[in-house]
C-alpha atoms as a PDB file:
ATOM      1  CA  UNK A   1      81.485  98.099  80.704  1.00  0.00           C
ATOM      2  CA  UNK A   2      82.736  97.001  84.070  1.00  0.00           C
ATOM      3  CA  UNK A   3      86.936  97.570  84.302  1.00  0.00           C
ATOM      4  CA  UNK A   4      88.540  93.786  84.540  1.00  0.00           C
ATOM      5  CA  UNK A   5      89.692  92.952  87.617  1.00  0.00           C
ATOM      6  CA  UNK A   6      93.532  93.773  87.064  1.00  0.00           C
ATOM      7  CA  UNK A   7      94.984  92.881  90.687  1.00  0.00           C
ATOM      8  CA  UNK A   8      92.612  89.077  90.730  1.00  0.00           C
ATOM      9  CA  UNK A   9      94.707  86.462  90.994  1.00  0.00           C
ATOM     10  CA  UNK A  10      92.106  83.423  91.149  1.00  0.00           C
ATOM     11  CA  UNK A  11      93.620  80.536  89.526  1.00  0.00           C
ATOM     12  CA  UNK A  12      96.893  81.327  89.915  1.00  0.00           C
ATOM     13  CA  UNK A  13      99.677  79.530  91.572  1.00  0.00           C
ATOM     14  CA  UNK A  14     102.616  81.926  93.696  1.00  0.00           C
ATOM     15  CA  UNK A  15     105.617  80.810  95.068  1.00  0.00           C
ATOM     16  CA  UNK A  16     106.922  82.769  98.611  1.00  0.00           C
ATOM     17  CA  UNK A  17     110.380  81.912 100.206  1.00  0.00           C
ATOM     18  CA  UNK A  18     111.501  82.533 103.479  1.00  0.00           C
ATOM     19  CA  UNK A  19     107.744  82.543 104.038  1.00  0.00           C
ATOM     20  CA  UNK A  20     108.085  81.581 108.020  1.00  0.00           C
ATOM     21  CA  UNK A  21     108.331  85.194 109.106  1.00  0.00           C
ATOM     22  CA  UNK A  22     108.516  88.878 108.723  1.00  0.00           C
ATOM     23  CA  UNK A  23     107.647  90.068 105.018  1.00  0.00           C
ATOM     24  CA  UNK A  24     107.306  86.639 103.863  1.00  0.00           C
ATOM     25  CA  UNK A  25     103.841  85.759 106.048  1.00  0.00           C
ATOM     26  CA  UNK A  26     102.260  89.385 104.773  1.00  0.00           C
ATOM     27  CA  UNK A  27     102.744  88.716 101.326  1.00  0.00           C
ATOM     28  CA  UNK A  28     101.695  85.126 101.165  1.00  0.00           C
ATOM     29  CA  UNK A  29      98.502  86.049 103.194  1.00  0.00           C
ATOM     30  CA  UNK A  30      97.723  88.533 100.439  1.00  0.00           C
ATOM     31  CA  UNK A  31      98.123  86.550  97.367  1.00  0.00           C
ATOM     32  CA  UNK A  32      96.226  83.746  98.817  1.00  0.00           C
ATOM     33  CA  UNK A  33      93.777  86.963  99.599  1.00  0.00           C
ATOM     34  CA  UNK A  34      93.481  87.939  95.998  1.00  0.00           C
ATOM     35  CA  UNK A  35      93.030  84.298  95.605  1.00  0.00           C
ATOM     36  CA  UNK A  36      96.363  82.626  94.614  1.00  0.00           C
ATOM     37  CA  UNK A  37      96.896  78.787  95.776  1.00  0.00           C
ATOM     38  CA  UNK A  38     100.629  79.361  97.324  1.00  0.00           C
ATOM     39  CA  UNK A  39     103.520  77.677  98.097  1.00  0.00           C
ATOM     40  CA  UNK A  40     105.617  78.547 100.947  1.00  0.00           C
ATOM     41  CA  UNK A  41     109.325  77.479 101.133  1.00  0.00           C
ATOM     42  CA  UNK A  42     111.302  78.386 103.674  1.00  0.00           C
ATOM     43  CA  UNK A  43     113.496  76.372 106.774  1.00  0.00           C
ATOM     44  CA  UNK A  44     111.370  76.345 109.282  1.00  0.00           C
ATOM     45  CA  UNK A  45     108.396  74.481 108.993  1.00  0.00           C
ATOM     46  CA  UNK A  46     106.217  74.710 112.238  1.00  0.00           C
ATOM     47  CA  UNK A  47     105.973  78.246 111.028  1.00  0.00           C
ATOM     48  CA  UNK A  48     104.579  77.935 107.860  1.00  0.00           C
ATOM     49  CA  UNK A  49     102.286  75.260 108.805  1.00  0.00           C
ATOM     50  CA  UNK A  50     100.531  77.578 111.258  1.00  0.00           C
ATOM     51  CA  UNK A  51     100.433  79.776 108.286  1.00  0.00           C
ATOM     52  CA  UNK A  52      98.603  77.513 106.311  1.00  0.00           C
ATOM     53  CA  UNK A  53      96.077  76.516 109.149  1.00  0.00           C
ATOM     54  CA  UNK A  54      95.364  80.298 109.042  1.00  0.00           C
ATOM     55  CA  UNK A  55      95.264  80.678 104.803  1.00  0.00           C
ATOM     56  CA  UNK A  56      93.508  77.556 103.945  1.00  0.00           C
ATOM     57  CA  UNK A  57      95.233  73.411 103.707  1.00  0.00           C
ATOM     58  CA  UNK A  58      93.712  73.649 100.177  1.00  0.00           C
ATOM     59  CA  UNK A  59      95.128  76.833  98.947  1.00  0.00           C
ATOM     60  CA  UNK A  60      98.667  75.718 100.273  1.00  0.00           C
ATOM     61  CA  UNK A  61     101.383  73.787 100.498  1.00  0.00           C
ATOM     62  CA  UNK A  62     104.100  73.697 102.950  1.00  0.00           C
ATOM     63  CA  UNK A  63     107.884  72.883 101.459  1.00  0.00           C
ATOM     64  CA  UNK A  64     110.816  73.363 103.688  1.00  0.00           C
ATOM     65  CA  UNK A  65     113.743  74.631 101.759  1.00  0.00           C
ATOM     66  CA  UNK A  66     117.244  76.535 101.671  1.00  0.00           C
ATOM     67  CA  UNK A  67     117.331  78.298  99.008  1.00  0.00           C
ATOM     68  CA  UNK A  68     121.128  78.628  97.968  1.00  0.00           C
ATOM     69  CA  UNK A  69     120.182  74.673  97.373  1.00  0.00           C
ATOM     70  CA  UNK A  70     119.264  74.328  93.908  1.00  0.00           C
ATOM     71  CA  UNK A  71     117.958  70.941  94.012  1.00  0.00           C
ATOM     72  CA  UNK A  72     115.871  71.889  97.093  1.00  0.00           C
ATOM     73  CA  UNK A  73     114.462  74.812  95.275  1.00  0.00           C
ATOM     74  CA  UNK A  74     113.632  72.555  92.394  1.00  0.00           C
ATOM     75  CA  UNK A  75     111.796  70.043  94.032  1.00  0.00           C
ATOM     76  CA  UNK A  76     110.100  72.554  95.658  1.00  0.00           C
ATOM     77  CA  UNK A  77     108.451  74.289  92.536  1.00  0.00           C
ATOM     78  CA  UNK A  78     107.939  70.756  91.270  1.00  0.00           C
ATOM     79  CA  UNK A  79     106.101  69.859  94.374  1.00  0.00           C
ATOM     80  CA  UNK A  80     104.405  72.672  93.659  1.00  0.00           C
ATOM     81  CA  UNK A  81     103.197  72.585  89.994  1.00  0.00           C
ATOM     82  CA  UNK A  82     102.301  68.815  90.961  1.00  0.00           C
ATOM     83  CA  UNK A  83     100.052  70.182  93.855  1.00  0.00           C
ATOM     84  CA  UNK A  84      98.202  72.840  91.667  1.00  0.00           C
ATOM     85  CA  UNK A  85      98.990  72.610  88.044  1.00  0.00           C
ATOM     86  CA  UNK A  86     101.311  75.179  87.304  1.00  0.00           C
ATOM     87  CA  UNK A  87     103.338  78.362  88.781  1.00  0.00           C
ATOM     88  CA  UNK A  88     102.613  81.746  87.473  1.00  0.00           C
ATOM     89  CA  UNK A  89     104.268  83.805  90.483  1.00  0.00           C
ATOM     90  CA  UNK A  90     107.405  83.304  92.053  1.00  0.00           C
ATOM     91  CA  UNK A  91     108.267  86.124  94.933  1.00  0.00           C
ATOM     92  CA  UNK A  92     111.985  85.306  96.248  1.00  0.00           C
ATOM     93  CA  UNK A  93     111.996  87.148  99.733  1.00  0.00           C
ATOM     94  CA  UNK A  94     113.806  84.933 101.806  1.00  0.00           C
ATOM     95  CA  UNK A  95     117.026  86.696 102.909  1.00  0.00           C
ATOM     96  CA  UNK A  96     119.002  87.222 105.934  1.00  0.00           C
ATOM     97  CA  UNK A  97     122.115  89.335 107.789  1.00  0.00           C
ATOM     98  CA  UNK A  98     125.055  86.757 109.087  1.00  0.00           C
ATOM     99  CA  UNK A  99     127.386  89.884 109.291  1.00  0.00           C
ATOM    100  CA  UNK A 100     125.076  92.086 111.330  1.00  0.00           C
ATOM    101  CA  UNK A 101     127.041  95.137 112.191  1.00  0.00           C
ATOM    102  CA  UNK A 102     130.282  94.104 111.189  1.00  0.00           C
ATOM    103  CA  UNK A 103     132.172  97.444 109.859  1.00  0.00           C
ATOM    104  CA  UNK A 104     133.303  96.748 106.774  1.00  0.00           C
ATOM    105  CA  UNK A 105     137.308  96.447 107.828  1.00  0.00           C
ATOM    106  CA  UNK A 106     136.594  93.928 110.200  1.00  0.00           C
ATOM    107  CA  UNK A 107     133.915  91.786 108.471  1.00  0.00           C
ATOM    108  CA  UNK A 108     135.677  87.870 107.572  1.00  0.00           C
ATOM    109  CA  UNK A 109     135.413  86.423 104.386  1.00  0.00           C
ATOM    110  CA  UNK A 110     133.324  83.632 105.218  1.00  0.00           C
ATOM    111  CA  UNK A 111     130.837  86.023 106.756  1.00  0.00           C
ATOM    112  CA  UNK A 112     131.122  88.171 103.705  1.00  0.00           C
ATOM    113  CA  UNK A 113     130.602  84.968 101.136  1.00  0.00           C
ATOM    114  CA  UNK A 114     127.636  83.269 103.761  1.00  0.00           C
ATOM    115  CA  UNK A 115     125.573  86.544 103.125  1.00  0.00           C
ATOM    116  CA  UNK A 116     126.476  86.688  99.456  1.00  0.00           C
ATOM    117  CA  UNK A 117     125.019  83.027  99.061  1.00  0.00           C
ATOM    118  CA  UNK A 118     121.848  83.626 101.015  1.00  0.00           C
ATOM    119  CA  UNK A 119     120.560  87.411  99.173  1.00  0.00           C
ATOM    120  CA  UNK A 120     122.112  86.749  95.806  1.00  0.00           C
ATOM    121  CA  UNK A 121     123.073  83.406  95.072  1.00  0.00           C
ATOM    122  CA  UNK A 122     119.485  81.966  96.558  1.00  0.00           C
ATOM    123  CA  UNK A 123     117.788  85.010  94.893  1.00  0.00           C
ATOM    124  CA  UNK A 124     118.974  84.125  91.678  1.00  0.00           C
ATOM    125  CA  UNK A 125     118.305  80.368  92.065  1.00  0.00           C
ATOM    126  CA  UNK A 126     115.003  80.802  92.702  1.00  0.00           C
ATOM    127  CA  UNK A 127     114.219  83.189  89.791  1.00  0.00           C
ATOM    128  CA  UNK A 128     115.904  81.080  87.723  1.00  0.00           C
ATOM    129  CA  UNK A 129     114.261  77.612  88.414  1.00  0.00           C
ATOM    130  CA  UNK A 130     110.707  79.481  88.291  1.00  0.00           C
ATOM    131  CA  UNK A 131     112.257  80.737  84.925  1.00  0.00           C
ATOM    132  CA  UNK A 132     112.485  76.580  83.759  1.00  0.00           C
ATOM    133  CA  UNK A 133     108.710  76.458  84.678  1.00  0.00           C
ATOM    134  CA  UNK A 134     107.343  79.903  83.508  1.00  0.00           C
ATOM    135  CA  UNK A 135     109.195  79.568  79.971  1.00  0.00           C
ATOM    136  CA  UNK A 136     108.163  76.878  79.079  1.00  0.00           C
ATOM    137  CA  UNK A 137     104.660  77.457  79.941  1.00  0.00           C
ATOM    138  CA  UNK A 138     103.594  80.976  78.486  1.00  0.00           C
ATOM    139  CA  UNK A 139     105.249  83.699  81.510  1.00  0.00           C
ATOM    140  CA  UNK A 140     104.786  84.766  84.607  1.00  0.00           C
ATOM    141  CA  UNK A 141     106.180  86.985  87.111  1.00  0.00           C
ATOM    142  CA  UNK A 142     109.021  87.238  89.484  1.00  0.00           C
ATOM    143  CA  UNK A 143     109.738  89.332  91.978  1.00  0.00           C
ATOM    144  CA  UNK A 144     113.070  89.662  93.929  1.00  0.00           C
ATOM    145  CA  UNK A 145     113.639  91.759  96.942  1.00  0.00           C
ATOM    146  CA  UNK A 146     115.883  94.385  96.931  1.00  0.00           C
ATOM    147  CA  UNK A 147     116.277  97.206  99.815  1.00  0.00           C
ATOM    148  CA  UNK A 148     117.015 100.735 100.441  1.00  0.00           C
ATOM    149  CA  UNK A 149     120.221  99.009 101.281  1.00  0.00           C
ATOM    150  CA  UNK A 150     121.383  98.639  97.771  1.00  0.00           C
ATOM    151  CA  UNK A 151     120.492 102.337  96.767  1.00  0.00           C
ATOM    152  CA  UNK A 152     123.489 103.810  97.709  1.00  0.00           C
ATOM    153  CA  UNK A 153     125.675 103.823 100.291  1.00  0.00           C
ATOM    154  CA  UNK A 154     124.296 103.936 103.647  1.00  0.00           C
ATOM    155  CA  UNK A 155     126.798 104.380 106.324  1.00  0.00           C
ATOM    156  CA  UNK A 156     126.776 100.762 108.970  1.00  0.00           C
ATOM    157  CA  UNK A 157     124.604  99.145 106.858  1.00  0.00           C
ATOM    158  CA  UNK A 158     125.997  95.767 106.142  1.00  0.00           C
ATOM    159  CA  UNK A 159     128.191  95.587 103.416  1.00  0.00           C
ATOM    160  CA  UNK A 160     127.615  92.149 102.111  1.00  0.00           C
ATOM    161  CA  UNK A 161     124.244  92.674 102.250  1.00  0.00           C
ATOM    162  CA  UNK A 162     123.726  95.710 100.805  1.00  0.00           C
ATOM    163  CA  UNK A 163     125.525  94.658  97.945  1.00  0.00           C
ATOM    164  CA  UNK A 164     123.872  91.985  97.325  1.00  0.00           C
ATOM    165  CA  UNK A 165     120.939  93.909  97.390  1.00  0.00           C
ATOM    166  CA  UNK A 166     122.514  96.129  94.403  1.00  0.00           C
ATOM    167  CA  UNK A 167     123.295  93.309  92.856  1.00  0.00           C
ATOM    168  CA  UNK A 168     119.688  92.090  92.798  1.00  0.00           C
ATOM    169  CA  UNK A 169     118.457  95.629  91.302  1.00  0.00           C
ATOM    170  CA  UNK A 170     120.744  94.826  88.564  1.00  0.00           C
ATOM    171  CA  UNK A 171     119.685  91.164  88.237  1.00  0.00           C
ATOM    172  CA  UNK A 172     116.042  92.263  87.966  1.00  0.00           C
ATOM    173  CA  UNK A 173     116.912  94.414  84.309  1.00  0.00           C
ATOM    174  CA  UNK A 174     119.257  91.545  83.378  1.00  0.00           C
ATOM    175  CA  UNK A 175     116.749  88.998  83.612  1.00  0.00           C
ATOM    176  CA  UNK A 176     113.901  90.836  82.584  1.00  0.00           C
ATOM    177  CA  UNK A 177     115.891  92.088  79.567  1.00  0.00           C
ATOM    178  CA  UNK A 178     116.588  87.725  78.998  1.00  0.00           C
ATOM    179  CA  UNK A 179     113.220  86.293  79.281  1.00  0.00           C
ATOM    180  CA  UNK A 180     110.913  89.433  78.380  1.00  0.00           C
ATOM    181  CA  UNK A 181     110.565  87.554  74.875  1.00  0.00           C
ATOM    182  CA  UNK A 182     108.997  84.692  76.194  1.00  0.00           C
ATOM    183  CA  UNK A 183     106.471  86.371  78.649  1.00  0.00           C
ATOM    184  CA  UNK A 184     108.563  86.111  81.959  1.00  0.00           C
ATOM    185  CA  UNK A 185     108.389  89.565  83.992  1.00  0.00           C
ATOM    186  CA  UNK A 186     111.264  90.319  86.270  1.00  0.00           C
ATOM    187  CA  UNK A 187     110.735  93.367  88.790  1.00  0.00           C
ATOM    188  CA  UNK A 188     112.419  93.919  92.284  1.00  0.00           C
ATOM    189  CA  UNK A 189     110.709  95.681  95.309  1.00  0.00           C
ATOM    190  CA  UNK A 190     113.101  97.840  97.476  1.00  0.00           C
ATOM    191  CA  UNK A 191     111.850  98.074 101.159  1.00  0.00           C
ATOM    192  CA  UNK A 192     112.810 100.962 103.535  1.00  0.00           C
ATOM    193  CA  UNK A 193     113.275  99.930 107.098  1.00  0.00           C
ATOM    194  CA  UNK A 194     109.953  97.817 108.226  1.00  0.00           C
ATOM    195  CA  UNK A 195     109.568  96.133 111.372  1.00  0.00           C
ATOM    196  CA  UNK A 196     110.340  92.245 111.070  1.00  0.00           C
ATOM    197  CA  UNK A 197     112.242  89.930 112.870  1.00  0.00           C
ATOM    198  CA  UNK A 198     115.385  90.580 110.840  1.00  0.00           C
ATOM    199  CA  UNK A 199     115.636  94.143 111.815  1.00  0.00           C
ATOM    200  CA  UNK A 200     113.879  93.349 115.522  1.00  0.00           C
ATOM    201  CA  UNK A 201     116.902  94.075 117.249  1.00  0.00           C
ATOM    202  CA  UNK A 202     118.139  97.338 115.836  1.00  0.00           C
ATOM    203  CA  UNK A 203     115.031  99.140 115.661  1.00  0.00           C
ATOM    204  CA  UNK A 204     114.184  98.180 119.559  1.00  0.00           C
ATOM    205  CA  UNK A 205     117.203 101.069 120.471  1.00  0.00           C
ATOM    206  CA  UNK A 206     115.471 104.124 120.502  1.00  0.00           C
ATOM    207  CA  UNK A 207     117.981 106.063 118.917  1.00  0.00           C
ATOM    208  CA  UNK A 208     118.964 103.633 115.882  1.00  0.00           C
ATOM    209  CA  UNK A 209     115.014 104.264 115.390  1.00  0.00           C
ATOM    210  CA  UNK A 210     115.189 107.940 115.132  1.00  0.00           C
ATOM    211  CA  UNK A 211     118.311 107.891 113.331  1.00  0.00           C
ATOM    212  CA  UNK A 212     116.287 105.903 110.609  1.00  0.00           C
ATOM    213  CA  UNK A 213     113.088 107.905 110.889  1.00  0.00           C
ATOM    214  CA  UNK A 214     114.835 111.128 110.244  1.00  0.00           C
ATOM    215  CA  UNK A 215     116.094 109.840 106.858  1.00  0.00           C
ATOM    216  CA  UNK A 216     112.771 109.545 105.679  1.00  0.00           C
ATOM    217  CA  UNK A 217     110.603 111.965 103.915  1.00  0.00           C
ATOM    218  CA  UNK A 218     107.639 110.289 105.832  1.00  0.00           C
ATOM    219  CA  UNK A 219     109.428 110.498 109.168  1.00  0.00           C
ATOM    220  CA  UNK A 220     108.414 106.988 110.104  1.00  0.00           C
ATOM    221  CA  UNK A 221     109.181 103.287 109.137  1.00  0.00           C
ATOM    222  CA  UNK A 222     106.671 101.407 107.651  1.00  0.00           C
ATOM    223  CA  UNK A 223     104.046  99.200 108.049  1.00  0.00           C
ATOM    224  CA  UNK A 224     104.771  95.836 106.531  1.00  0.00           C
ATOM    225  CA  UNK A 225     101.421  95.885 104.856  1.00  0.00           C
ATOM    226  CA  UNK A 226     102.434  98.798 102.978  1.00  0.00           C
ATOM    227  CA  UNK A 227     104.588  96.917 100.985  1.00  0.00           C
ATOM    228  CA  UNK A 228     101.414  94.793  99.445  1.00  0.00           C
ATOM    229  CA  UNK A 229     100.242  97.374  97.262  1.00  0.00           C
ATOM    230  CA  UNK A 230     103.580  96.927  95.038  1.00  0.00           C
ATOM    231  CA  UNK A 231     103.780  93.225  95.309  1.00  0.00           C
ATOM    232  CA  UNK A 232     100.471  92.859  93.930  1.00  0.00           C
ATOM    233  CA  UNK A 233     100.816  95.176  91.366  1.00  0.00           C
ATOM    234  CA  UNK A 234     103.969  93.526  89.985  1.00  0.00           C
ATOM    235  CA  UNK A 235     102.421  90.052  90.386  1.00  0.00           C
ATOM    236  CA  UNK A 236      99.165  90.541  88.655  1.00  0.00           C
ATOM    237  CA  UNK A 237      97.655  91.470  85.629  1.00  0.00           C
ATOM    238  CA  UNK A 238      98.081  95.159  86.477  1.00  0.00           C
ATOM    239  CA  UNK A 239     101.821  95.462  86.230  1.00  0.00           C
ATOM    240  CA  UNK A 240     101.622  93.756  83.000  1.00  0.00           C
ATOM    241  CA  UNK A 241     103.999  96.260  80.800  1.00  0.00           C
ATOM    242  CA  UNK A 242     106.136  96.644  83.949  1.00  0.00           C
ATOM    243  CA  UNK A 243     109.453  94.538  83.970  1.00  0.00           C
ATOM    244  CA  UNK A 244     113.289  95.454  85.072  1.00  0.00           C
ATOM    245  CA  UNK A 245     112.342  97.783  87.304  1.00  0.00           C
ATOM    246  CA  UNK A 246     112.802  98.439  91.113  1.00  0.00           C
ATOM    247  CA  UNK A 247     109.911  99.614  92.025  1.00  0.00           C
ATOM    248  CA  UNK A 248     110.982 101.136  96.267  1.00  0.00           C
ATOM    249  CA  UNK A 249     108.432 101.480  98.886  1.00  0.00           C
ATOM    250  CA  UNK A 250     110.905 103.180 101.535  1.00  0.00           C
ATOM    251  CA  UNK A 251     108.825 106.796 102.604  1.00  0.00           C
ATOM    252  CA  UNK A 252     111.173 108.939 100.549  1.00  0.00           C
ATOM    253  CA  UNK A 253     114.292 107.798 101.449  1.00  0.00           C
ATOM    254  CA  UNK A 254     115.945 106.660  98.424  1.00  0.00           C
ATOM    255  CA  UNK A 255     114.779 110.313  97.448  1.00  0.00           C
ATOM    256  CA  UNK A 256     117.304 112.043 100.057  1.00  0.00           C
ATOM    257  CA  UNK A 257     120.513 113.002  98.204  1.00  0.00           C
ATOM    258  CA  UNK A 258     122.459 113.538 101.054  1.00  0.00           C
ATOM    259  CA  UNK A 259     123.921 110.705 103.690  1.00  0.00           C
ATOM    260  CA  UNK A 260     122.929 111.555 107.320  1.00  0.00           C
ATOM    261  CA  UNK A 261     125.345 112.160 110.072  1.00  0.00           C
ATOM    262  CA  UNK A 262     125.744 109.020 112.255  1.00  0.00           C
ATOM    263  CA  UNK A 263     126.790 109.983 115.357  1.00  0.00           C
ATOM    264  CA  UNK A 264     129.349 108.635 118.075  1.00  0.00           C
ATOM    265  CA  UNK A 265     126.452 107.233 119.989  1.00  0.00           C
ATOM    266  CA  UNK A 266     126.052 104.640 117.269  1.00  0.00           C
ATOM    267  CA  UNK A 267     129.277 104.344 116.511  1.00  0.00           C
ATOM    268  CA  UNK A 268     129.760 103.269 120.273  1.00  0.00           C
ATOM    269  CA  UNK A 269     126.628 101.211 120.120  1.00  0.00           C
ATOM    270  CA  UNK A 270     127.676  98.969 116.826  1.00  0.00           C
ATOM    271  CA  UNK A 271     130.947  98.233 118.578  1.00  0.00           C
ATOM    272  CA  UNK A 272     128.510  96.670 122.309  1.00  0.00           C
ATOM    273  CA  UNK A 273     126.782  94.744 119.727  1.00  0.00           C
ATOM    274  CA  UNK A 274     129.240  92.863 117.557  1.00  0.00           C
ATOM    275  CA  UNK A 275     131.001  89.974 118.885  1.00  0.00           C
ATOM    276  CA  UNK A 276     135.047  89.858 118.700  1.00  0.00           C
ATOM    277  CA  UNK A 277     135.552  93.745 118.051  1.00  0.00           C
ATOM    278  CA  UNK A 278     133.854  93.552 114.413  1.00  0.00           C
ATOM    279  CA  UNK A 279     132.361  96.462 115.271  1.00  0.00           C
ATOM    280  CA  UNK A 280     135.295  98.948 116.508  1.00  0.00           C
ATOM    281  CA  UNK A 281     136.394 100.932 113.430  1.00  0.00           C
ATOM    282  CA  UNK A 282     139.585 100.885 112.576  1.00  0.00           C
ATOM    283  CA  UNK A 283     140.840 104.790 113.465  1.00  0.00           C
ATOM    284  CA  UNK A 284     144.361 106.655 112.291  1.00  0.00           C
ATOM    285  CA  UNK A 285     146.736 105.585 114.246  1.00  0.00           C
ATOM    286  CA  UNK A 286     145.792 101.966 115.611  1.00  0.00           C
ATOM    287  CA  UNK A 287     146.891  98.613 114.656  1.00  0.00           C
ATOM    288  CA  UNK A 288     144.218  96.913 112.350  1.00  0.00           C
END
């Protein structure tokens, strides 16, 4: 007998957001690849229409959205179910830094809450309106993304971010733990560092690169296709008895038990970057 074809997704419906760059174009071009119709949400929209040229106009549908909008994310999965009869995945990737390399001391509120509202408060919307759908409708399965961020502390990684990205570790068991009973998987992936054009800038300085590099057990970043494998395994029929979990695809670093020096070089780098002095430390001695 011939073993079923676990990671197939042919007939299925998948929702991406922030699916106009990075992470979000790689996974949508792989669920439409193991045949998924998908949506794509995101804010831009010339970029996701050239994505769809490239998938298929059949197999998608363009929806421009902000996610930490409810009622835009809810039209958007209606839009969606109306387009192809239902929604069975929802993958809620789109994220982003506003604090870059604030240190923490520095960092304003507003920056603090604008980051909050864009990695948790639009994660959780978007899970949660799928939830409506899926509930209703016998399952399906969501999938948040976490980081390497949230798995500890990493030293000048940005602090609202990273704790959002905690946050949405935790979110993943809470909601799986909620809606488990009526068929709705919740997982979260947890990306190392990976090219994309959110983390462009500080892995184009050569030592920020090797700084990261030597952290993991691999000794390199990754390759954003490398994060596939995991997405379609918690999307598909294969990852069926897997839900609450973080499953990280980092090379080994979340495995490292010790935080890596950072040395004065960055230190002196974060402060060129940042805007305003966010990024000058706040040492014994000096005025905050």
């Amino acid at each position: 007998m011939t073993a079923p074809p676990l990671f197939d997704l042919s007939g299925k419906t998948a929702l991406v957001t922030g699916a106009s760059s990075g992470l979000g174009v790689e996974f949508a071009k792989a669920l439409a690849a193991a045949g998924a119709n998908v949506v794509l949400a995101a804010r831009r929209v010339e970029p996701m229409e050239q994505l769809a040229a490239e998938i298929g106009a059949d197999r998608t549908l363009v929806q421009q959205c902000d996610v930490t909008d409810q009622a835009q994310v809810d039209a958007v999965i209606a839009a969606g179910v109306e387009r192809f009869g239902g929604l069975d995945i929802a993958l809620a990737n789109a994220g982003s830094v506003p604090e870059g390399w604030a240190v923490p001391e520095r960092i304003p509120a507003d920056l603090f809450r604008q980051s909050i509202d864009i990695n948790l408060t639009g994660t959780f919307i978007t899970a949660a309106a799928a939830a409506r759908h899926m509930l209703g409708h016998g399952g399906g399965s969501i999938i948040m993304l976490s980081s390497i961020a949230g798995m500890g502390g990493h030293r000048n990684t940005p602090i609202a971010y990273a704790a959002a990205k905690a946050a949405t570790a935790h979110m993943a068991q809470y909601l799986a733990v909620t809606w488990g009973d009526r068929g709705v998987r919740v997982n979260a992936i947890g990306p190392g560092w990976f090219p994309s054009e959110m983390t462009a800038q500080p892995l184009a300085i050569p030592v920020v690169k090797q700084h990261l590099e030597q952290q993991t057990a691999l000794g390199r970043l990754g390759d954003p296709k490398e994060l596939i494998g995991a997405m379609l395994l918690l999307a598909s029929d294969a990852g069926s008895y897997i839900t609450g979990q973080t499953l990280m695809v980092d090379g080994g670093m979340s495995a490292s038990a010790g935080n890596s020096p950072y040395p004065d070089e960055l230190h002196g780098l974060v402060e060129q970057v940042m805007p305003h002095g966010l990024g000058a430390r706040v040492m014994p001695g000096a005025e905050g």
